[in-house]
Protein backbone atom coordinates (compact mmCIF):
# COMPACT_ATOMS: atom_id res chain seq x y z
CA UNK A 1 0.61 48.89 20.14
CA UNK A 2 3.64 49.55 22.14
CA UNK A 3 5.82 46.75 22.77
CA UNK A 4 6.76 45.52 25.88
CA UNK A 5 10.28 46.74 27.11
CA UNK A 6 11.42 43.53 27.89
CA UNK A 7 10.30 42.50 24.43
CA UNK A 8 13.07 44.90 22.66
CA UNK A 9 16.06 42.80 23.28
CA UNK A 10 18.89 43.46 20.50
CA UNK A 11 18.44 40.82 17.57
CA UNK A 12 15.61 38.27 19.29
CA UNK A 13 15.03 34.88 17.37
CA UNK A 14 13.37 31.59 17.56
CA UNK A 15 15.76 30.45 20.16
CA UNK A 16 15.56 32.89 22.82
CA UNK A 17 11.63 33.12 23.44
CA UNK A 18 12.56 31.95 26.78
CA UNK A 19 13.92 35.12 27.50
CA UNK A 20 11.18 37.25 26.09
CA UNK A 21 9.34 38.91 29.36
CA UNK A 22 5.86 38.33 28.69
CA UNK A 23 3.34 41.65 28.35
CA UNK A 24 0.19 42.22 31.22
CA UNK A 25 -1.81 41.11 28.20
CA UNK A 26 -0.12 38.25 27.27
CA UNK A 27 0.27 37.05 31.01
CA UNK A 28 -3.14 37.81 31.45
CA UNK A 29 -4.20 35.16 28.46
CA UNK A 30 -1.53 33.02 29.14
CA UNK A 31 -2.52 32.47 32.95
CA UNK A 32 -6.23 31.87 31.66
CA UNK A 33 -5.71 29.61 29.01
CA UNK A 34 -3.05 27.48 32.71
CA UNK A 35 -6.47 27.34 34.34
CA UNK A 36 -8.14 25.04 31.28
CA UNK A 37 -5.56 23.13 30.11
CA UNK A 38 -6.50 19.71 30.13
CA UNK A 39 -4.84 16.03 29.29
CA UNK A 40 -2.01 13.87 30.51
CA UNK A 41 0.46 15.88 32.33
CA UNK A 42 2.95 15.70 29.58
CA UNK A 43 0.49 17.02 27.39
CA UNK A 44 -0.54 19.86 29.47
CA UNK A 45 3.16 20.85 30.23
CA UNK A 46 3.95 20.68 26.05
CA UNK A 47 1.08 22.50 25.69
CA UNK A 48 2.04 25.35 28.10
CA UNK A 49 5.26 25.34 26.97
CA UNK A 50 4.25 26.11 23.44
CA UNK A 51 1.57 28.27 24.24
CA UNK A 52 4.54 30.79 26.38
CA UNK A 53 6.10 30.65 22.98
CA UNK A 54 3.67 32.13 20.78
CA UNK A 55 2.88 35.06 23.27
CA UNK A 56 6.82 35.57 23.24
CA UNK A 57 6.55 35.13 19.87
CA UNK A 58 3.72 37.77 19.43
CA UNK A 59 5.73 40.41 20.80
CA UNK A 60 8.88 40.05 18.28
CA UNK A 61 7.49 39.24 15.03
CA UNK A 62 4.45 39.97 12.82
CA UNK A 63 2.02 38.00 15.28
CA UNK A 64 -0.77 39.12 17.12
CA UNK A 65 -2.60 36.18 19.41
CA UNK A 66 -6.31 36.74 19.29
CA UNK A 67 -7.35 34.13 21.74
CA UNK A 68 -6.01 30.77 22.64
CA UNK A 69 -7.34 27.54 24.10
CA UNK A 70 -5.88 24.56 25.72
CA UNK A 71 -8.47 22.74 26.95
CA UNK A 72 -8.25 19.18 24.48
CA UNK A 73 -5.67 20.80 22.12
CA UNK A 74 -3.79 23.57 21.41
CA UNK A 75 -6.21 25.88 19.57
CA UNK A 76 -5.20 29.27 18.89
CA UNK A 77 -6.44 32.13 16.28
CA UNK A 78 -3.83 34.51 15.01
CA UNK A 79 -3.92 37.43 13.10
CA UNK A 80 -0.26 37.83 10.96
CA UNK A 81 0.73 40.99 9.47
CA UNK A 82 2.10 38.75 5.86
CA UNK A 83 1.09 39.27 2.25
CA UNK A 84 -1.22 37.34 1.07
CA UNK A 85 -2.24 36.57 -3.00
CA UNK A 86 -5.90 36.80 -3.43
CA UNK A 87 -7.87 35.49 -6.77
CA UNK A 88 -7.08 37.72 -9.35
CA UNK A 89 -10.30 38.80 -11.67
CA UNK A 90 -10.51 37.26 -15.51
CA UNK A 91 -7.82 39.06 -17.20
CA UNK A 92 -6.72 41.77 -14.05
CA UNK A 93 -3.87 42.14 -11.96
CA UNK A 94 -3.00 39.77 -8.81
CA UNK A 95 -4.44 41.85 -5.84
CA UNK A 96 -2.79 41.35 -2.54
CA UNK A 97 -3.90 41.81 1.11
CA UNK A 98 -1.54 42.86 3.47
CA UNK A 99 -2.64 40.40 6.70
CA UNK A 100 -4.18 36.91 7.72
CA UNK A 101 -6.43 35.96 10.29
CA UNK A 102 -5.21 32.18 10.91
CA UNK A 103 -6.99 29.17 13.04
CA UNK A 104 -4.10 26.57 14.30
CA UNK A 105 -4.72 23.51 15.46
CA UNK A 106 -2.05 21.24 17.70
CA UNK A 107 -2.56 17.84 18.53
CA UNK A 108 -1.54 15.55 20.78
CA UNK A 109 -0.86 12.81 18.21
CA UNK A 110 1.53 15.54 16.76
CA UNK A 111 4.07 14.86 19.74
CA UNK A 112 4.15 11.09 18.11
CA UNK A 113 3.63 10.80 15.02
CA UNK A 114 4.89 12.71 11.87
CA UNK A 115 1.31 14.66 10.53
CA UNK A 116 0.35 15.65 6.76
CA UNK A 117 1.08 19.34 6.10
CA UNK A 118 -2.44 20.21 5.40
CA UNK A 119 -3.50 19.19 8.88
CA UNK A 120 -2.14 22.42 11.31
CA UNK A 121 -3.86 25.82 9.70
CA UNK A 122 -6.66 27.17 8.19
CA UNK A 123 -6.70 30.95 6.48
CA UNK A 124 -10.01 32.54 7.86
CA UNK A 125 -9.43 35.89 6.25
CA UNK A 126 -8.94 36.98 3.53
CA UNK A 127 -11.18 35.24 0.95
CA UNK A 128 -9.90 33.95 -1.61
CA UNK A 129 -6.65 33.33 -1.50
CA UNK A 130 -5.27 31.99 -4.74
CA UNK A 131 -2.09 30.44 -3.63
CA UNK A 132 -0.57 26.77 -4.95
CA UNK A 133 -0.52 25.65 -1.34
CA UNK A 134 -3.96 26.23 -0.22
CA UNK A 135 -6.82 24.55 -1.07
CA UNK A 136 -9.70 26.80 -2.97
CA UNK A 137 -12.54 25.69 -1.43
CA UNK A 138 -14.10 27.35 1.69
CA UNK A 139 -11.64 26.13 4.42
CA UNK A 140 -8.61 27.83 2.94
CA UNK A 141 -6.57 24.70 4.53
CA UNK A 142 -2.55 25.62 4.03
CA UNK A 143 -0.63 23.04 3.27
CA UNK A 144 2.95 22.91 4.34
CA UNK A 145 4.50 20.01 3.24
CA UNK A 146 3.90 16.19 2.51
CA UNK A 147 4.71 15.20 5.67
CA UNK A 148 5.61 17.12 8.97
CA UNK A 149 8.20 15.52 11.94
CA UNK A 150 6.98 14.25 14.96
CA UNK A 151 6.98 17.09 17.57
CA UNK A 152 7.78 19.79 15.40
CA UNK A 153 7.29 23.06 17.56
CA UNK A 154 4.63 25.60 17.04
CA UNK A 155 6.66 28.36 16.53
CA UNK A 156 8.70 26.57 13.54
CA UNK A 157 4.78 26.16 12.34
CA UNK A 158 4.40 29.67 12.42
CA UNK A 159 7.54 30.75 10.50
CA UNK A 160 6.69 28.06 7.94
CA UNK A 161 3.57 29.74 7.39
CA UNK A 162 4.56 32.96 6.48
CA UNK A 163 7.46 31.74 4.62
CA UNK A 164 4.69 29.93 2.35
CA UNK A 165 2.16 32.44 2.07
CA UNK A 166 4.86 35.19 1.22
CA UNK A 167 6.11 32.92 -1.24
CA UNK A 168 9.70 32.75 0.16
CA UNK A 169 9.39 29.28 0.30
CA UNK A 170 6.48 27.45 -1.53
CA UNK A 171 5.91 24.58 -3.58
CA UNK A 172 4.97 25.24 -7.44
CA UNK A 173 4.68 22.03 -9.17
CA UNK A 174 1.08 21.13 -9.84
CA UNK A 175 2.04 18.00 -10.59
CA UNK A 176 3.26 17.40 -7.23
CA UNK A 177 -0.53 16.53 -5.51
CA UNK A 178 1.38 16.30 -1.54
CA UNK A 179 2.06 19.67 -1.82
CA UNK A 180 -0.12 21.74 -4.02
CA UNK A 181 -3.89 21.80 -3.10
CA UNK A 182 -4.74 24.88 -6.12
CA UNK A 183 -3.05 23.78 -9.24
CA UNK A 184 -4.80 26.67 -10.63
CA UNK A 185 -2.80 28.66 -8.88
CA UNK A 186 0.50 26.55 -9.22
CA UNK A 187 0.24 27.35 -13.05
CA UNK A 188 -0.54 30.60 -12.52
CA UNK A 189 2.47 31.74 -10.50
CA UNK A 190 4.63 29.44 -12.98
CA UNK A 191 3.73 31.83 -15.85
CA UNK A 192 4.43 35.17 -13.47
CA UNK A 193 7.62 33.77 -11.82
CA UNK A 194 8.63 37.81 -11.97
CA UNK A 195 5.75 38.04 -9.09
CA UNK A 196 7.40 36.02 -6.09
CA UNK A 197 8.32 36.34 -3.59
CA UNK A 198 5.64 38.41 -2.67
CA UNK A 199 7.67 40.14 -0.11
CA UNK A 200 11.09 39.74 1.04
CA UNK A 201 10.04 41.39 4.71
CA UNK A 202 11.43 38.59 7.81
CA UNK A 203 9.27 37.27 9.63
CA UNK A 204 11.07 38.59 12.97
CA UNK A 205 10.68 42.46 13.81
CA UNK A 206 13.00 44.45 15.60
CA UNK A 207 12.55 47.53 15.14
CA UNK A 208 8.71 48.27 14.21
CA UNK A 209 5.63 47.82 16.73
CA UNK A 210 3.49 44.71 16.63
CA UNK A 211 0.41 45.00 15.37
């Protein structure tokens, strides 16, 4: 997909979504997820706010927005271009998939109170991913971290993510039960240390199309 022009700004980051011109596809979803959003009108302008960010977001990173609602909270589905362990057979290799197809949830109590890691993502696709950090049954839920601050933004969310599922930055203790919901996995990683990161690829693009 080609990118936007006003998307290919020399060296974009997390701090200068602001300036990222949205695409006609991303305006398009972005003015039809204004016409639902519900709640309190701080609510609805947080929620607006961080929904402009992940479009902008979309268009300089390994993101793609596959729909988004903000009608109670902010629910989006993403699909991120990240590597991603998945269950190795008895005795093989670790296989690896190269993207994710994510479910986010944001809250409003998020805005208040600090929220347990576990509570913000699911991993749709691929099944199963055999990762310390997510939980092995059915729900794939990814934790990332004990506890998360009040009001963190979406888009720190988002790098978080990939950071854990590439394995720049995860937790491998299994004895450490707030962060490590497969300690199957935890152990297993311990004994192949030689495997992570998975990737050393940033988050941020700047020079490849989106997917």
């Amino acid at each position: 997909m080609k990118k936007h022009p006003a998307s290919q700004a020399q060296s974009p980051d997390l701090s200068s979504l602001s300036q990222v011109e949205l695409s006609p596809r991303h305006a398009v979803m972005f003015a039809a997820a204004q016409k639902t959003c519900g709640g309190n009108k701080t609510w609805r302008y947080r929620k607006l706010a961080e929904a402009r960010e992940i479009f902008a977001l979309a268009q300089i990173s390994r993101l793609q927005v596959i729909w988004l609602d903000l009608a109670a909270d902010l629910r989006v589905e993403l699909l991120m271009r990240v590597t991603v362990p998945l269950m190795p057979k008895p005795g093989g290799a670790l296989t690896l998939a190269d993207t994710a197809r994510l479910g986010l949830i944001y809250r409003e109590e998020c805005l208040l109170l600090p929220q347990p890691g576990y509570s913000f993502v699911q991993i749709l696709a691929p099944h199963p991913v055999w990762h310390p950090n997510v939980s092995p049954d059915p729900a794939q839920v990814l934790c990332l971290g004990p506890k998360l601050a009040a009001g963190i933004p979406v888009r720190e969310l988002l790098l978080m993510i990939y950071g854990a599922l590439t394995m720049q930055n995860t937790q491998l203790d299994p004895a450490d039960s707030a962060g490590v919901l497969c300690p199957a996995s935890a152990e297993y990683f311990q004994c192949n240390l030689n495997l992570i990161p998975l990737t050393r690829e940033p988050f941020l693009r700047t020079g490849a199309d989106n997917i």
